[in-house]
Protein backbone atom coordinates (compact mmCIF):
# COMPACT_ATOMS: atom_id res chain seq x y z
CA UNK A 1 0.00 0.00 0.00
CA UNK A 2 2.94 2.79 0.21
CA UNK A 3 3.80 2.20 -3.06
CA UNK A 4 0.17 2.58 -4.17
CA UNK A 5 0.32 6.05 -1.52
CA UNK A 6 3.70 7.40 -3.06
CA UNK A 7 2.57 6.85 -6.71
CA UNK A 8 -0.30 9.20 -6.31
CA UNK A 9 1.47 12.00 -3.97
CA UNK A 10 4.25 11.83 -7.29
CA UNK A 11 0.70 12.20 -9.82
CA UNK A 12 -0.40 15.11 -7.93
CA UNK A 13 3.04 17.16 -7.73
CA UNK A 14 2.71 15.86 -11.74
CA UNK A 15 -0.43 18.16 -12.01
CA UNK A 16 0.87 21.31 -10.55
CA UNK A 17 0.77 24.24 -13.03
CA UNK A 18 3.91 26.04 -14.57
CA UNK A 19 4.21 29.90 -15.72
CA UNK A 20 6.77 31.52 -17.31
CA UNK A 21 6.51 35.05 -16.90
CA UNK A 22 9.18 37.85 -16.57
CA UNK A 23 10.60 39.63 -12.93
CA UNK A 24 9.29 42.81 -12.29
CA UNK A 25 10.40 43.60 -8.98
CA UNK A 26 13.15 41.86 -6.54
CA UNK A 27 13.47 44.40 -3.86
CA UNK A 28 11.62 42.26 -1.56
CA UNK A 29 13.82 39.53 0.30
CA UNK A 30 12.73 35.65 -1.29
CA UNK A 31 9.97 37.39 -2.96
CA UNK A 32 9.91 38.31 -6.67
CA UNK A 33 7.07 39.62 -8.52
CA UNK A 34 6.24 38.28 -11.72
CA UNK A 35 4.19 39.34 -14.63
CA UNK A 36 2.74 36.64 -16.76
CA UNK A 37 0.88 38.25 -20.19
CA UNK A 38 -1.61 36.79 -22.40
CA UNK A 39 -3.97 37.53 -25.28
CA UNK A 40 -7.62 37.71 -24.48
CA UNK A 41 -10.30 38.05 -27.60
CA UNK A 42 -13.31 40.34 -26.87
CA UNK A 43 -16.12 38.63 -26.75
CA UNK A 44 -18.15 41.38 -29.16
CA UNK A 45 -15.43 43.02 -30.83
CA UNK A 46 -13.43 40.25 -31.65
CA UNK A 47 -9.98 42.30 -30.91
CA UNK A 48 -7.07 40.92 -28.85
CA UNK A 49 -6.51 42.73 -25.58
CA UNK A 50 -3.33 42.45 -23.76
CA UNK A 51 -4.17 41.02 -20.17
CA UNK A 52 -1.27 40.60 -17.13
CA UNK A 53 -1.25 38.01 -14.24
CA UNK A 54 0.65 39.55 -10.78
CA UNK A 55 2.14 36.40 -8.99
CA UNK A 56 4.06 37.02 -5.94
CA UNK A 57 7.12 33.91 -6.27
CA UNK A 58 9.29 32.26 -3.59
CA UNK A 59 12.68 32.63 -4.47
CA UNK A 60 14.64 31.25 -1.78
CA UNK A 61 18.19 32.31 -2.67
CA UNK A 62 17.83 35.44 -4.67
CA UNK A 63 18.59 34.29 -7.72
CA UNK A 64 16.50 35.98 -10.25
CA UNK A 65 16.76 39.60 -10.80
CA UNK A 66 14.31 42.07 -12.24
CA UNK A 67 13.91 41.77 -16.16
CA UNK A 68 14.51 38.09 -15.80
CA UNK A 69 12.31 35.30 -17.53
CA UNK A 70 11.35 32.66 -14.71
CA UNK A 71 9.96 29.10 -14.48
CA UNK A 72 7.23 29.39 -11.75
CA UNK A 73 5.37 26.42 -10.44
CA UNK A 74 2.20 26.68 -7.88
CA UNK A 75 3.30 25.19 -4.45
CA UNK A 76 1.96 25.40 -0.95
CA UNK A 77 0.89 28.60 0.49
CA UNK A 78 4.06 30.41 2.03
CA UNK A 79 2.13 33.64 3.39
CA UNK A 80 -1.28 35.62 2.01
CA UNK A 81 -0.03 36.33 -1.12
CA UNK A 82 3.30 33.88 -2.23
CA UNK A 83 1.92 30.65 -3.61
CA UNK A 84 4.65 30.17 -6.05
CA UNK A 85 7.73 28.80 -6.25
CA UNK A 86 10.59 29.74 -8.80
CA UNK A 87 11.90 26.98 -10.66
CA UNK A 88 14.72 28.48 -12.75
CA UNK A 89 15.81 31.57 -14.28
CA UNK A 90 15.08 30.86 -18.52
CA UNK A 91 16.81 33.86 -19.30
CA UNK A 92 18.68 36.68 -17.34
CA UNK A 93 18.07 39.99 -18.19
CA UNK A 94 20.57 42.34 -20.19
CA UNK A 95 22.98 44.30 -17.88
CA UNK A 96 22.43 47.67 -18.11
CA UNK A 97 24.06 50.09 -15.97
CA UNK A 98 21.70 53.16 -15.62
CA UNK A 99 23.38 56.64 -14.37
CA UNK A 100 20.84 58.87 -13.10
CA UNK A 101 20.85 62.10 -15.09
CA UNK A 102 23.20 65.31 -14.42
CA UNK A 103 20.77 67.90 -13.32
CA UNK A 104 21.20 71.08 -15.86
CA UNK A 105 22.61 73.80 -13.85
């Protein structure tokens, strides 16, 4: 019977959904928000609108970095709003180093 018990914890870890969305904040510690867009069709216009998930994302160590694609995957609740996990960083984000503007005197 704990084979039978093990098989089906395994299916349902199989069944957890995956997002890959893009970083757009990391100044929270093991928290990352990520955007996740998709295409919606109006139902009477029949144009595509540009929709956005928010998904507040575990990240344990740190790892990803704002701009970054991500892997997410749904997990257990870790507070009110983190019930994601990050899985892996598909691509970093280009390294751009931003000076803040001279002001004109």
């Amino acid at each position: 019977m704990t084979t039978q018990t093990a098989s089906t914890e395994q299916d349902d870890r199989g069944r957890r959904r995956t997002e890959v969305g893009v970083v757009t904040s990391d100044k929270m510690d093991k928290t990352r928000r990520v955007e996740i867009p998709r295409m919606v069709k109006h139902p009477v216009y029949g144009k595509y609108i540009r929709r956005r998930t928010i998904c507040h994302v575990h990240d344990e160590t740190n790892v990803s970095k704002k701009g970054d694609m991500v892997e997410i995957v749904e997990s257990r609740p870790y507070s009110k709003m983190k019930h994601w996990r990050l899985v892996r960083v598909v691509t970093a984000a280009a390294v751009t180093d931003e000076v803040a503007p001279t002001p004109a005197v």
